[in-house]
Protein backbone atom coordinates (compact mmCIF):
# COMPACT_ATOMS: atom_id res chain seq x y z
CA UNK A 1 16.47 1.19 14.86
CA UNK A 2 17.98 1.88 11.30
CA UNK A 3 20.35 4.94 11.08
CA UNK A 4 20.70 6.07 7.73
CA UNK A 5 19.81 9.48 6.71
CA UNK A 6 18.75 7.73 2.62
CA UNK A 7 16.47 5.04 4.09
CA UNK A 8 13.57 3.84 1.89
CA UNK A 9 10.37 2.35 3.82
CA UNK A 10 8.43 -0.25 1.81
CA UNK A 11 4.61 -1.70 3.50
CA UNK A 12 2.70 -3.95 1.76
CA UNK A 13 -0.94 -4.53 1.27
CA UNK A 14 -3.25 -6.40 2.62
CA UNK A 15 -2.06 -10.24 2.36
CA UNK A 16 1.31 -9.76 1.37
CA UNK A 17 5.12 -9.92 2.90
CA UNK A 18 6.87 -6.52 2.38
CA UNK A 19 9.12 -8.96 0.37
CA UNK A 20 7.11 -8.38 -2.71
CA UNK A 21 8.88 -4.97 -3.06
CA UNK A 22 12.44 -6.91 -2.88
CA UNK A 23 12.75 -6.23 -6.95
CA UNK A 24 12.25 -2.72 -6.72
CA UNK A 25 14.50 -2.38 -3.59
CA UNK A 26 17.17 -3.76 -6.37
CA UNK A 27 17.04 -1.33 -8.37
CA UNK A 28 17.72 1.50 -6.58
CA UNK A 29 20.84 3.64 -6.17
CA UNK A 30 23.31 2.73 -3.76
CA UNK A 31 23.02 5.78 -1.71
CA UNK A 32 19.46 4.67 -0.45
CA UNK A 33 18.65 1.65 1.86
CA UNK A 34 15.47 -0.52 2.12
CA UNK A 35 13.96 -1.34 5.31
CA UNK A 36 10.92 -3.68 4.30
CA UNK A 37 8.24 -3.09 6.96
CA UNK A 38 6.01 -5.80 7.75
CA UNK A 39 2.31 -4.89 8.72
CA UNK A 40 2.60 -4.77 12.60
CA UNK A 41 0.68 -7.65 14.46
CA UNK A 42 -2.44 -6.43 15.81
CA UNK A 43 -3.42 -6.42 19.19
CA UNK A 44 -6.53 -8.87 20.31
CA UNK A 45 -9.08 -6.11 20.98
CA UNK A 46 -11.07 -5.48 18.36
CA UNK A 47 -10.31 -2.76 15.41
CA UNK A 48 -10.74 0.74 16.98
CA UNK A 49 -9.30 4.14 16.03
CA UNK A 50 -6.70 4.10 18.78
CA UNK A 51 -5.88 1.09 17.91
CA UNK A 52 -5.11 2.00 14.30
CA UNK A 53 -3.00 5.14 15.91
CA UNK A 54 -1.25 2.29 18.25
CA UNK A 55 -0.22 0.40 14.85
CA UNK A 56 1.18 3.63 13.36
CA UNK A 57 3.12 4.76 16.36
CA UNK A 58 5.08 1.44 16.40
CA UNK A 59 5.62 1.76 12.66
CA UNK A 60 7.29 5.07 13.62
CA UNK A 61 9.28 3.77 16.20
CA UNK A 62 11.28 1.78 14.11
CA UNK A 63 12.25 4.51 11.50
CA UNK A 64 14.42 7.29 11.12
CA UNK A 65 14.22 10.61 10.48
CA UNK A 66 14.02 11.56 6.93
CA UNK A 67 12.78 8.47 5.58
CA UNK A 68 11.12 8.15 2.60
CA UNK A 69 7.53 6.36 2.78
CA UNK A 70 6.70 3.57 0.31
CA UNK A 71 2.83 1.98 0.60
CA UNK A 72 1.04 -0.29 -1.84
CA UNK A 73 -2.62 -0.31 -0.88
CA UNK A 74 -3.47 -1.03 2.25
CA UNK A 75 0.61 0.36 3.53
CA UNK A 76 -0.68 3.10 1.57
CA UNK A 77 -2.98 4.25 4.38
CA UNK A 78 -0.82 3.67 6.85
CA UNK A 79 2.16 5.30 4.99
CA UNK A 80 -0.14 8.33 4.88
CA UNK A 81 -1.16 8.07 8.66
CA UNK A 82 2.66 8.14 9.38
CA UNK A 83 3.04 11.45 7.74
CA UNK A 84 0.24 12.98 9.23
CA UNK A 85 0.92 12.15 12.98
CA UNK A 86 5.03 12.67 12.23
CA UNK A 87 5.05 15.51 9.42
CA UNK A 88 8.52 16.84 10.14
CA UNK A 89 9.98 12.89 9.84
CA UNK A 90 9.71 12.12 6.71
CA UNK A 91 10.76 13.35 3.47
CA UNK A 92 8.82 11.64 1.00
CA UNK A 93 5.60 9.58 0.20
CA UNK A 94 5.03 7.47 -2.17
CA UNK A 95 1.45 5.55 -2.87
CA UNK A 96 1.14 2.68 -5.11
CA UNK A 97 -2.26 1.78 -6.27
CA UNK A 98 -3.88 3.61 -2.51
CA UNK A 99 -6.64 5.28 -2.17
CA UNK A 100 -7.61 7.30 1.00
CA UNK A 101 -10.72 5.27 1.66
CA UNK A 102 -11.20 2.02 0.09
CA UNK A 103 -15.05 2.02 0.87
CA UNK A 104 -16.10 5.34 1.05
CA UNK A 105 -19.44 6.99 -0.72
CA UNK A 106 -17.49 7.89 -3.71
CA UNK A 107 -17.19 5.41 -5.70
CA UNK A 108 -14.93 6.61 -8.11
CA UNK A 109 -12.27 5.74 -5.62
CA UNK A 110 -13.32 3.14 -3.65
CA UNK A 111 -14.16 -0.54 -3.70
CA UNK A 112 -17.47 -1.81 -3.06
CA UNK A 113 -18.73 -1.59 0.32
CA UNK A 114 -20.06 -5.38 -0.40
CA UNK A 115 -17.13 -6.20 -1.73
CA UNK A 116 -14.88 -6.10 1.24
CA UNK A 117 -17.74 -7.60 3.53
CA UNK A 118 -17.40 -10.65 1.44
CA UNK A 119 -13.73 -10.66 1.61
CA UNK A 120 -14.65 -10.63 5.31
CA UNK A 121 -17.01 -13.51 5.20
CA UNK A 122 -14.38 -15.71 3.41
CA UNK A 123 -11.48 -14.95 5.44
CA UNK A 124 -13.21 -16.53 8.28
CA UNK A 125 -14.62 -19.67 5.77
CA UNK A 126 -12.03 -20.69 3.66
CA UNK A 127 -8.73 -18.15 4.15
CA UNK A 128 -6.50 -19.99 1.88
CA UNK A 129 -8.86 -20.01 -1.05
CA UNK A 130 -9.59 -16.29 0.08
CA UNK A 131 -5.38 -15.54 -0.47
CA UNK A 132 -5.57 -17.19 -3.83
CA UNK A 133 -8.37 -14.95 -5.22
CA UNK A 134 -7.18 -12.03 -4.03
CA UNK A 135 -3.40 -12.64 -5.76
CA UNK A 136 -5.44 -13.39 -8.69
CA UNK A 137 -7.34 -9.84 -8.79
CA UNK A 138 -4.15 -8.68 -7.86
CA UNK A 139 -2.49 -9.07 -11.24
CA UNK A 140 -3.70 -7.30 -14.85
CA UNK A 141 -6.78 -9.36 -16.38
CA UNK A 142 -4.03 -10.78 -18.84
CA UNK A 143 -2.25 -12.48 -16.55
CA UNK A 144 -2.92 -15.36 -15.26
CA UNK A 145 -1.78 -17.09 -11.77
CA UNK A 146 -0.69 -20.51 -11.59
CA UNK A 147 0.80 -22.42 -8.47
CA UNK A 148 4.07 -21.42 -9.23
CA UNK A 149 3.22 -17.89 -9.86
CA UNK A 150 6.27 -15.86 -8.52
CA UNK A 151 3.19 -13.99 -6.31
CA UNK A 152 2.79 -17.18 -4.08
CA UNK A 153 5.97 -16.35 -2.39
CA UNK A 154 4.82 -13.29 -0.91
CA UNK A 155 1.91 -14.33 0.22
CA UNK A 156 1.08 -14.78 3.94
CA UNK A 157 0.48 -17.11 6.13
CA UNK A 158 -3.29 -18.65 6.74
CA UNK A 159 -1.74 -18.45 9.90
CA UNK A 160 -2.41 -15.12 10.58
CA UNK A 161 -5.91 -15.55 10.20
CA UNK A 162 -6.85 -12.93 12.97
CA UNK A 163 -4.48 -10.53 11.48
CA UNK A 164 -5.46 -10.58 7.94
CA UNK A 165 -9.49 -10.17 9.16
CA UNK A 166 -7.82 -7.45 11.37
CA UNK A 167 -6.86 -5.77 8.47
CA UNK A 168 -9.93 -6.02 6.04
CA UNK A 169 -11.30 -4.17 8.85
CA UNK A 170 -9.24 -1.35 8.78
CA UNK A 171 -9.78 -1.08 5.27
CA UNK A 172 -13.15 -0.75 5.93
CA UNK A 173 -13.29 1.88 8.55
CA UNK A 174 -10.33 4.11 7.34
CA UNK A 175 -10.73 7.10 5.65
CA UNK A 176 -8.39 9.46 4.72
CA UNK A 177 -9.39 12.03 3.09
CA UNK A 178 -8.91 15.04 5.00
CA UNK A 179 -5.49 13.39 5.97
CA UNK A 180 -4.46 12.98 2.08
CA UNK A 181 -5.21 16.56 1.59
CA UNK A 182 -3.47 18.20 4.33
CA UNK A 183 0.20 16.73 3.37
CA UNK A 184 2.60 19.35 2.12
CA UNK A 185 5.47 16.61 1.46
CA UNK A 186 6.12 15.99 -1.93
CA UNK A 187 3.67 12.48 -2.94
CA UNK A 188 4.25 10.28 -5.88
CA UNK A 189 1.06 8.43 -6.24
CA UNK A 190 1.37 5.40 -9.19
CA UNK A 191 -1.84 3.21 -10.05
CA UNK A 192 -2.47 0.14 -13.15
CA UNK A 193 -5.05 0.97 -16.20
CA UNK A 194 -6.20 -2.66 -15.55
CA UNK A 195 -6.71 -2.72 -11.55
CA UNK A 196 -8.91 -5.18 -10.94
CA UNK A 197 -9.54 -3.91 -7.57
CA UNK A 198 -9.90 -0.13 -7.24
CA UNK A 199 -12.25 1.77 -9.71
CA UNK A 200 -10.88 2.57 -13.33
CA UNK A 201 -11.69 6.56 -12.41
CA UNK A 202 -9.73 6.04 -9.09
CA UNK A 203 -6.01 7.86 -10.62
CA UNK A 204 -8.09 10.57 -12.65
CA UNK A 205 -10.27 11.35 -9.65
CA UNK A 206 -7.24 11.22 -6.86
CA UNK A 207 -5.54 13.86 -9.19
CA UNK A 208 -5.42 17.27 -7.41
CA UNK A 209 -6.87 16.30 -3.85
CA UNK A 210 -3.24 16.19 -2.68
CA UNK A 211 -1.63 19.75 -3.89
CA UNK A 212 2.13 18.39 -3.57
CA UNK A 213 1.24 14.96 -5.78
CA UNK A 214 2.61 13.99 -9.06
CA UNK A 215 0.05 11.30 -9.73
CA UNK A 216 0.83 8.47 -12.74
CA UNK A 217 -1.37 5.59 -14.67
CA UNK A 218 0.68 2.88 -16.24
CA UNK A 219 -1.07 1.18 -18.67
CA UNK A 220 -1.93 -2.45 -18.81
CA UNK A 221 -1.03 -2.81 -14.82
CA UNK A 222 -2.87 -4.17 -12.20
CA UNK A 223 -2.97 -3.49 -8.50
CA UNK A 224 0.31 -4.05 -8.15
CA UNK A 225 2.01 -2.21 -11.06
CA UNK A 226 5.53 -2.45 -9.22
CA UNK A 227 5.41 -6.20 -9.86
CA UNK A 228 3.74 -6.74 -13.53
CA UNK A 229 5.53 -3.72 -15.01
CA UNK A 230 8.78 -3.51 -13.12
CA UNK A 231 10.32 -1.15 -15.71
CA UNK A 232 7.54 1.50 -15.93
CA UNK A 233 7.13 1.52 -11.99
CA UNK A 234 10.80 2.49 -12.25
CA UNK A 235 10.26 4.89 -14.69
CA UNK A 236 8.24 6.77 -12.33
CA UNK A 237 9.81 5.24 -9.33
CA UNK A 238 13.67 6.41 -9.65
CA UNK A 239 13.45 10.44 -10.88
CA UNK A 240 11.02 11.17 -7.44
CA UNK A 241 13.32 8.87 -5.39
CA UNK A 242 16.13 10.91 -6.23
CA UNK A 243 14.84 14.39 -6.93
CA UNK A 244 16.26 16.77 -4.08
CA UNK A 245 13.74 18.53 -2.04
């Protein structure tokens, strides 16, 4: 268990190490700490709602009070699932390219419903080449990955095959809406212009379901606008981090 009143909570997405947020950790003040939480390993029953609640409840265990929330994607749904069952824990929430349900009927903020049931098929097939596309999507259009991308490192394990198809899962069944809406803890919410994964109309249309969100597109970013625009993310990142409640 951490004790530290400033601590900062960073969860990844789906098929990633919480150490891809290790360069924004960097950068901030010295009066907050980083606890880098990786996606809890799921149990061998099959993906049910308690078992989603299960997930979330050990994610709280392992934080203190007023932490401050920080999910990219797929940790952006269980960020938000954290501040629903535990509203008078945490201080802060901050989503990073997150949607409340990633295959929903509106599809101005979700993926594909086919889309993720291919991701699904592939996981099981071929995993590794699976990870490789996805880091690929993950970046802006203009960038291109290459073996020695500095993405690789955070990628999991093929390993943790059950986990990962755990996961797609999740994203599948989750949705959030309702949740989203209910919050009344101040929400940063930060999304690319070049997402390769989430619709183009996903920011615009998120804007205003959440009454305490300050929601921001920076342009030319991808799904992960924290990692191909460092200095914009921080931009955004820094002034919420540090505004007092």
């Amino acid at each position: 268990m951490i004790n530290n009143t400033h601590t900062v909570a960073f969860l990844p997405g789906w098929g990633f190490s919480a150490s891809i947020w290790h360069a924004v950790a960097k950068k901030m003040p010295v009066a907050f700490t980083p606890y880098f939480c990786e996606l809890p390993k799921p149990p061998l029953s099959p993906y049910t709602p308690d078992t989603l609640i299960a997930l979330v409840e050990e994610l709280n265990d392992n934080l203190p009070e007023n932490t401050t929330l920080v999910g990219w994607s797929l940790g952006g749904l269980l960020a938000t699932l954290l501040c629903k069952h535990f509203p008078e824990k945490y201080k802060k929430l901050i989503l990073v390219a997150s949607t409340p349900t990633f295959t929903g009927n509106d599809h101005h903020i979700s993926v594909q419903h086919q889309v993720v049931k291919q991701f699904q098929r592939e996981a099981r097939n071929n995993l590794e080449k699976l990870l490789q596309k996805f880091m690929h999507l993950v970046l802006p259009q203009t960038e291109k990955t290459s073996p020695k991308h500095p993405l690789h490192m955070h990628l999991l394990s093929t390993s943790r095959q059950e986990n990962l198809l755990f996961y797609l899962e999740l994203l599948i069944q989750t949705d959030l809406h309702r949740c989203l809406s209910g919050l009344t803890l101040p929400t940063l919410q930060i999304y690319g212009s070049e997402d390769n994964i989430l619709p183009r109309t996903c920011a615009a249309r998120l804007t205003g379901i959440h009454a305490q969100a300050t929601t921001h597109l920076i342009h030319g970013a991808g799904h992960a606008p924290f990692f191909s625009h460092l200095p914009e993310f921080l931009h955004h990142f820094l002034p919420f981090l540090e505004r007092p409640l």
